[in-house]
Protein backbone atom coordinates (compact mmCIF):
# COMPACT_ATOMS: atom_id res chain seq x y z
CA UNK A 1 97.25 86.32 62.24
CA UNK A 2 99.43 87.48 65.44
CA UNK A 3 102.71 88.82 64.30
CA UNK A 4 105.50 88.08 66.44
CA UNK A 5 107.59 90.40 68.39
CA UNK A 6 110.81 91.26 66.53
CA UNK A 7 113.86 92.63 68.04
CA UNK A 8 115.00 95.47 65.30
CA UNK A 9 117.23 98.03 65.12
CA UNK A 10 120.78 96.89 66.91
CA UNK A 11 123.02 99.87 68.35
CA UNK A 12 126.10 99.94 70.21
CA UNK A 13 126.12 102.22 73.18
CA UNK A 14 129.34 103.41 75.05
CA UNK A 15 130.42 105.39 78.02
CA UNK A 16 129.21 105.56 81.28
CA UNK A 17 126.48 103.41 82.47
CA UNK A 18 123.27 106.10 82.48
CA UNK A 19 119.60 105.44 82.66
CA UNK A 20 117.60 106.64 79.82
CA UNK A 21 113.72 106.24 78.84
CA UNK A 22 113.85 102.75 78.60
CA UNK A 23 116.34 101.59 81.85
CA UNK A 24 119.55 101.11 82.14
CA UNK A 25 122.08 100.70 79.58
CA UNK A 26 125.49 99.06 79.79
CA UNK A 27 128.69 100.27 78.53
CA UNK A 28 129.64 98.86 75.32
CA UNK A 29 127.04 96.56 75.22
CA UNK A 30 125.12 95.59 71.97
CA UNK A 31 121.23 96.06 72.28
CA UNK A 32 118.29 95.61 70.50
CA UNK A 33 115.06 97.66 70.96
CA UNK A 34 111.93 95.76 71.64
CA UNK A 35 108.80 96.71 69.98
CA UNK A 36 104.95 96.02 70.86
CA UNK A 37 103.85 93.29 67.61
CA UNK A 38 100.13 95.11 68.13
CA UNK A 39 100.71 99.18 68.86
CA UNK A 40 104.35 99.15 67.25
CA UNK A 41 105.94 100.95 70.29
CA UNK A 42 108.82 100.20 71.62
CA UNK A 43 109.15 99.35 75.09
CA UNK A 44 112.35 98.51 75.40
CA UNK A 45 115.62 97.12 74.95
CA UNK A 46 117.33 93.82 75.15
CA UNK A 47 121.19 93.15 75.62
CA UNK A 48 122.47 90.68 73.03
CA UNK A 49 123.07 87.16 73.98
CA UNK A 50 126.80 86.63 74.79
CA UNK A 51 128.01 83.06 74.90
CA UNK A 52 124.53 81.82 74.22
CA UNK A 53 123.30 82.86 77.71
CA UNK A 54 120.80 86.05 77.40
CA UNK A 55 122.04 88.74 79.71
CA UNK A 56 117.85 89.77 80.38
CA UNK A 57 116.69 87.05 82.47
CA UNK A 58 113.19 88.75 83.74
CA UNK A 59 110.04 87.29 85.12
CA UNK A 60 106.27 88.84 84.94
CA UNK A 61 103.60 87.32 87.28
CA UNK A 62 100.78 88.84 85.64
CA UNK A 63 98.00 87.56 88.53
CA UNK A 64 98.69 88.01 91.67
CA UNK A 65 96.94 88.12 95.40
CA UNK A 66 99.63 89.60 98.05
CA UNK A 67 96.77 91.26 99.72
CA UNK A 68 95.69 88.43 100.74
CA UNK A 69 95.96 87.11 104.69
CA UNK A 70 98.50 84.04 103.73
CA UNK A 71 101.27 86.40 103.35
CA UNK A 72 100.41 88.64 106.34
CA UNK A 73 103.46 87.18 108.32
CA UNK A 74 106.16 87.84 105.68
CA UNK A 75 104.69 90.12 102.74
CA UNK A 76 107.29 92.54 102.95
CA UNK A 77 110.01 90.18 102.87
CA UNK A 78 108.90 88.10 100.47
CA UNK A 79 108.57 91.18 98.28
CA UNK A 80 111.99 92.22 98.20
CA UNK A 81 112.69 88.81 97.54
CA UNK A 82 111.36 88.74 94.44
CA UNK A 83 114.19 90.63 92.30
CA UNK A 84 116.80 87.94 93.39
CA UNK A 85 114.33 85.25 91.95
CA UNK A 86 114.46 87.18 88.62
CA UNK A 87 110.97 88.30 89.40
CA UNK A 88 110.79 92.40 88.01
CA UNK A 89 106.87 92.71 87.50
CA UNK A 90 103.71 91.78 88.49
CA UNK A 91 99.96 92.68 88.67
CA UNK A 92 98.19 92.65 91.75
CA UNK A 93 94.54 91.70 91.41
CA UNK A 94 91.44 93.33 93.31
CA UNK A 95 88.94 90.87 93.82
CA UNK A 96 86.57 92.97 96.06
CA UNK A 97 86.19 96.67 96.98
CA UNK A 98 88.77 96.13 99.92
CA UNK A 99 90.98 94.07 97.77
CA UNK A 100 91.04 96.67 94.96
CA UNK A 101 92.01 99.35 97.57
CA UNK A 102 94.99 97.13 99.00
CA UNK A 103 96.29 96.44 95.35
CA UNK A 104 96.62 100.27 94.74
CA UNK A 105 98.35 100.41 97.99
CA UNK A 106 100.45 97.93 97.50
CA UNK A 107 101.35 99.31 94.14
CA UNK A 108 102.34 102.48 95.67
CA UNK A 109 104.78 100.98 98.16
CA UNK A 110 106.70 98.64 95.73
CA UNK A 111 107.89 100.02 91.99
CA UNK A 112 107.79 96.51 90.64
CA UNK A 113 104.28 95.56 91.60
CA UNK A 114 101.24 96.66 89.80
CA UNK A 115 97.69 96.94 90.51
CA UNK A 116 94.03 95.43 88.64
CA UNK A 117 90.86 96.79 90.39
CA UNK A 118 87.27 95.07 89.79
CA UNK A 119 85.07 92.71 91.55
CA UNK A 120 85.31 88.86 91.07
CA UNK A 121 81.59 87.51 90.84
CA UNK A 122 81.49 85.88 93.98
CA UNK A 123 81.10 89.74 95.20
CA UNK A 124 79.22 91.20 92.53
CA UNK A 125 76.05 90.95 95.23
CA UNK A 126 77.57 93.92 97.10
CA UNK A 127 77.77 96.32 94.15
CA UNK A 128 75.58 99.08 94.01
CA UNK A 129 75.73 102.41 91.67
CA UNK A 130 77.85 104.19 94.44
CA UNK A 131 80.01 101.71 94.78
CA UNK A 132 80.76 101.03 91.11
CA UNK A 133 81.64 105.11 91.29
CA UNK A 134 84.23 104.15 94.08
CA UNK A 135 85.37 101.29 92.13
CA UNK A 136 85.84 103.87 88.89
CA UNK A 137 87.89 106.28 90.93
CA UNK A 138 90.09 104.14 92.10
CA UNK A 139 90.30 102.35 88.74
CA UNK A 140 91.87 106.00 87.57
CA UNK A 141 94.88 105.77 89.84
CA UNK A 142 98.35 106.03 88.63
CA UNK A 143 99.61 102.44 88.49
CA UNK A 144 95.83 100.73 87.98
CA UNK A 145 96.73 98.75 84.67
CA UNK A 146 93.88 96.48 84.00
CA UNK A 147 90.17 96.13 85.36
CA UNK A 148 89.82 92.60 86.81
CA UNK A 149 89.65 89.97 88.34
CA UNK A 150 85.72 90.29 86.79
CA UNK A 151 83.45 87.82 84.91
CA UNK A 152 81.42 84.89 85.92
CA UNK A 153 81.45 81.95 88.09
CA UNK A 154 78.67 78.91 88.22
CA UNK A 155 81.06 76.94 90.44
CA UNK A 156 80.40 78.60 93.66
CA UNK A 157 77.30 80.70 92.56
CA UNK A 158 78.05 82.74 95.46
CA UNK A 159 76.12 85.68 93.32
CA UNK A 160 73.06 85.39 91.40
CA UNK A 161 73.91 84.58 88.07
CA UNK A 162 72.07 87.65 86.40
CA UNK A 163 73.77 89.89 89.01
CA UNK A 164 77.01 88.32 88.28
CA UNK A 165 76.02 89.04 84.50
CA UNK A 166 74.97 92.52 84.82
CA UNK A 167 78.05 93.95 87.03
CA UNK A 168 80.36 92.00 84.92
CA UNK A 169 79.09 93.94 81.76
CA UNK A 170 79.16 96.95 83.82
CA UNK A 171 82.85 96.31 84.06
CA UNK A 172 83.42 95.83 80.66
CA UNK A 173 82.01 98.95 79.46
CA UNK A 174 84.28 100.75 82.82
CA UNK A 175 87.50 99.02 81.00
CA UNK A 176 86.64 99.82 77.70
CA UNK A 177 85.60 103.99 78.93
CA UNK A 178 88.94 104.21 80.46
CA UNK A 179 90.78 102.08 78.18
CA UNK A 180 92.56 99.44 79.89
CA UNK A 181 92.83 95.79 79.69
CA UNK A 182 90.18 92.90 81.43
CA UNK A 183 91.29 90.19 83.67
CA UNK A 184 88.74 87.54 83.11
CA UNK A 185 87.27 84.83 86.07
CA UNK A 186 85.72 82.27 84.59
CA UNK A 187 84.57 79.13 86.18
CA UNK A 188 82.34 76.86 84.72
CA UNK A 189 80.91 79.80 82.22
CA UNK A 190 82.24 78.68 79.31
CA UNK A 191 79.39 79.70 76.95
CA UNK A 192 78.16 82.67 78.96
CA UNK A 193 81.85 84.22 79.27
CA UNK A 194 82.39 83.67 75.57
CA UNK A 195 79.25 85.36 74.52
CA UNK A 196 79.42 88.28 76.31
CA UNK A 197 83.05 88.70 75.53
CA UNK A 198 82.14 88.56 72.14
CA UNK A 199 79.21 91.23 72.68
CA UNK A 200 81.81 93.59 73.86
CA UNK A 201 84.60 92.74 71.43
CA UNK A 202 82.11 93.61 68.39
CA UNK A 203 80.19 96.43 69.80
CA UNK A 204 84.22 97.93 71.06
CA UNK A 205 85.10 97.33 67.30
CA UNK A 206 87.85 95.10 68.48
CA UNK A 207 89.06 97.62 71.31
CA UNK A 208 88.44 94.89 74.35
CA UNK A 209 91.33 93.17 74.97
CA UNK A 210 92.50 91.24 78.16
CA UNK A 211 93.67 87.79 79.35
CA UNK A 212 91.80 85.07 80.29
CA UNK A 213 92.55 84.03 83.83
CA UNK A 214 93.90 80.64 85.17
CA UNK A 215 92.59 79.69 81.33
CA UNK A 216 90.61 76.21 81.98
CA UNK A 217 88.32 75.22 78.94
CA UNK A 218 88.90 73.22 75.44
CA UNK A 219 91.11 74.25 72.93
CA UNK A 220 87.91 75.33 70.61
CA UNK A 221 87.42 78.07 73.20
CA UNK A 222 90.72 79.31 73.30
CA UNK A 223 90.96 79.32 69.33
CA UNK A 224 88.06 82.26 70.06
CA UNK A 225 89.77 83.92 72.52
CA UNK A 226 92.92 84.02 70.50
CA UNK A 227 90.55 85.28 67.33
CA UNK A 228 89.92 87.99 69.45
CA UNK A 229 93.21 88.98 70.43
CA UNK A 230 93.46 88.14 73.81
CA UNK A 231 96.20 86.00 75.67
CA UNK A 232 95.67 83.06 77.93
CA UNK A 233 96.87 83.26 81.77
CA UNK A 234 98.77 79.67 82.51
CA UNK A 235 100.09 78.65 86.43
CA UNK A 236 100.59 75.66 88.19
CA UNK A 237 97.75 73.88 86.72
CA UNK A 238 100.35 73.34 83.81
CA UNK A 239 102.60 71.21 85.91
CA UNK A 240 99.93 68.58 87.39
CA UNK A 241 99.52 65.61 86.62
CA UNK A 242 96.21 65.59 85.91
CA UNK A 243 95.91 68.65 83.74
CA UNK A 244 96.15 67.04 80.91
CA UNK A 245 93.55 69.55 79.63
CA UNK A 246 95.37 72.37 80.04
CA UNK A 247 98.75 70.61 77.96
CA UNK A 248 96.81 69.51 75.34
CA UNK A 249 95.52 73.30 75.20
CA UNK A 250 99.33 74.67 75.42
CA UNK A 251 99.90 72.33 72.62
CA UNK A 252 98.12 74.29 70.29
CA UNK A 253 97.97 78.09 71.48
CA UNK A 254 101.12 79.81 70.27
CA UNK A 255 104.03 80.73 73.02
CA UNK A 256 102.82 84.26 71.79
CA UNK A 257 99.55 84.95 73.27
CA UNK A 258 100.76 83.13 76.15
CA UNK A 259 101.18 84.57 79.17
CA UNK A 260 102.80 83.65 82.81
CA UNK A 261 100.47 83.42 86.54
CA UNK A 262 100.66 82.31 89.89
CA UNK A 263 96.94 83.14 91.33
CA UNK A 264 99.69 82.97 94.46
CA UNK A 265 98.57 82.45 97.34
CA UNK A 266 96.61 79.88 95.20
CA UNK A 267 97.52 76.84 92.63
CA UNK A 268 101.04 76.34 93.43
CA UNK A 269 102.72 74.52 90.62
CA UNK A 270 104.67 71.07 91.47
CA UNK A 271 106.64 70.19 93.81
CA UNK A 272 104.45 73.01 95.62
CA UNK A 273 101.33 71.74 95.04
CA UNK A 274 99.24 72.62 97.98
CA UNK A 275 101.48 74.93 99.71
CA UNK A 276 101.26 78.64 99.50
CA UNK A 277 102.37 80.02 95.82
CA UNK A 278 104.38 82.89 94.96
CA UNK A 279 105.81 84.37 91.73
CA UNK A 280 109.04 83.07 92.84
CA UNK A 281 107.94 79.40 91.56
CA UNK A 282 106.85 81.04 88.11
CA UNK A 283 109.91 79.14 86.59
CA UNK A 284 108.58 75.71 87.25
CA UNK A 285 105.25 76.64 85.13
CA UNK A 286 107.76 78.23 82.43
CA UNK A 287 110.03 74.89 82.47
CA UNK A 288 106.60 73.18 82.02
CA UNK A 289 105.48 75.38 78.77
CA UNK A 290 108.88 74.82 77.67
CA UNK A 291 108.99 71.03 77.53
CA UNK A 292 105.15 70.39 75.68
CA UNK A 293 106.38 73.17 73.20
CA UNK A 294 109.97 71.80 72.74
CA UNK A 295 111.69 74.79 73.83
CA UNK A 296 113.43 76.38 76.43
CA UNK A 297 113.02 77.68 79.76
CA UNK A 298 114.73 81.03 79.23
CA UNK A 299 112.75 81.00 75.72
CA UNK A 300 109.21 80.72 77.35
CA UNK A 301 110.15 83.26 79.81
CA UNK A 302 111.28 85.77 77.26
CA UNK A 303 108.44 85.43 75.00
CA UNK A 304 105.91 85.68 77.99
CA UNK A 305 107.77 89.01 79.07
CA UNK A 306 107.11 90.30 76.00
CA UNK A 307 103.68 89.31 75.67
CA UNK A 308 102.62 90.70 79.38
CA UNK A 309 104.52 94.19 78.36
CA UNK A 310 101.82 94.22 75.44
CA UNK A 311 99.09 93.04 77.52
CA UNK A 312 99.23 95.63 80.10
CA UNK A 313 100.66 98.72 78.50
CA UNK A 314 100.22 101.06 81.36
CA UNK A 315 103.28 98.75 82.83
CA UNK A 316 105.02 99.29 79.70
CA UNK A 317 104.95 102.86 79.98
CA UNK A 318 105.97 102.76 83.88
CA UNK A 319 108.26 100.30 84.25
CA UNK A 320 111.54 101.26 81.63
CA UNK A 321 111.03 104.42 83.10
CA UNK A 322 111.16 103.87 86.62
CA UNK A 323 111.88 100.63 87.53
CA UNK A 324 114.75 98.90 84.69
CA UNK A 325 117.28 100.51 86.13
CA UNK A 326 117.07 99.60 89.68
């Protein structure tokens, strides 16, 4: 059973505004400390609600692509654009050995932004042993939280499936040596993804955990997933008409192993649809989780806070420390 995140332990703080471990806090205002439902750590605090509006109103794109070309123009602006949109995390994904090497960079030059290193299928071909050593150095970096985007994909079968196979076990065993998270591809590799994800989750004695990216299957899949501990990633897809998969899917996965993605420059939710995406329109996917669960916006985009602070705990650590208070 997944326990949810409970807010415990309300104290009053006073004085002068200072920054501590876990950001900033606020003169006489009432918080509550918020604590990881799976390592029990806290990771930090929340200011009560005052006249029913919550005062933390924060937004984390956990997938993300700003290395790619589309936002060559403008990246840097759209960046810094981000905080005003209530955006205060994300996770930028490698997808190749170039793209992994741009997320790190990126992720030095803004505090906010994160970075995933691996190599998505459709560029498992160019892996070699000395590459894969590249890929693990990099991988060690400072603000590398999660090894993805990996997996399979029998869409494009760009990559031999048992190359695709063998470099995304390789991967697996790379997150599960250093300890971090897995962002998973999958595109039609249902059964495949599921039984190798279940290889690793058994032979890791339940120490694999990860999301499943731009999440896509049945709800019988997911129920396995969720067995397993992992969260969903939900964009755009939510708010289409015709993904009438997907809602039937949010329908039954709880809001807490749910967890908020643009795929940006890809999938932009509606009215967007088929214009560039950035984490900016995040809200539209969280109003759409909010009205097939029967809750609210500011609800969804709590709860999925919470749940990407426990899905990539290397943010966790980083972010009250050196980023809440800014």
């Amino acid at each position: 059973m997944v326990v949810p995140f409970m807010m415990l332990a309300q104290s009053r703080m006073h004085g002068l505004k200072k920054k501590t471990e876990n950001g900033m806090i606020e003169p006489g205002v009432k918080r509550h400390p918020v604590f990881c439902a799976i390592c029990g750590k806290e990771y930090g605090s929340r200011p009560e609600k005052q006249m029913g509006v919550s005062n933390r109103i924060m937004i984390f794109d956990t997938h993300t692509h700003y290395d790619d070309e589309q936002f060559d123009s403008d990246r840097a602006e759209l960046l810094h654009s981000l905080k005003e949109q209530r955006v205060r995390a994300a996770v930028n994904m490698g997808a190749s050995m170039q793209g992994a090497e741009d997320s790190v960079k990126l992720a030095k030059e803004y505090p906010f932004l994160y970075a995933a290193v691996g190599v998505h299928p459709d560029h498992a071909k160019d892996l070699n042993e000395e590459v894969f050593e590249q890929l693990k150095q990099l991988a060690m970096e400072e603000k590398v939280v999660a090894i993805g985007e990996i997996g399979l994909d029998y869409y494009w079968d760009s990559t031999e499936r048992e190359v695709q196979k063998y470099w995304f076990r390789r991967q697996l065993e790379l997150a599960l040596e250093l300890g971090l998270p897995v962002v998973i591809h999958s595109r039609e590799a249902a059964a495949d993804t599921l039984e190798i994800i279940k290889e690793f989750y058994t032979k890791s004695e339940g120490r694999l955990t990860g999301v499943i990216h731009c999440y896509s299957y049945g709800t019988d899949h997911a129920k396995e997933y969720l067995k397993m501990g992992f969260f969903l990633g939900i964009g755009g897809v939510a708010t289409f008409k015709n993904g009438r998969k997907l809602k039937e899917v949010l329908e039954e996965v709880p809001l807490a192993r749910i967890v908020l993605e643009t795929d940006c420059p890809y999938l932009a939710p509606e009215p967007y649809r088929g214009k560039r995406n950035h984490s900016g329109y995040l809200s539209y996917v969280a109003n759409a989780i909010a009205n097939i669960k029967g809750l609210s916006a500011q609800e969804v985009e709590d709860k999925t806070w919470e749940n990407a602070m426990c899905l990539y705990p290397r943010v966790r650590e980083h972010f009250f420390k050196n980023v809440a208070g800014e």
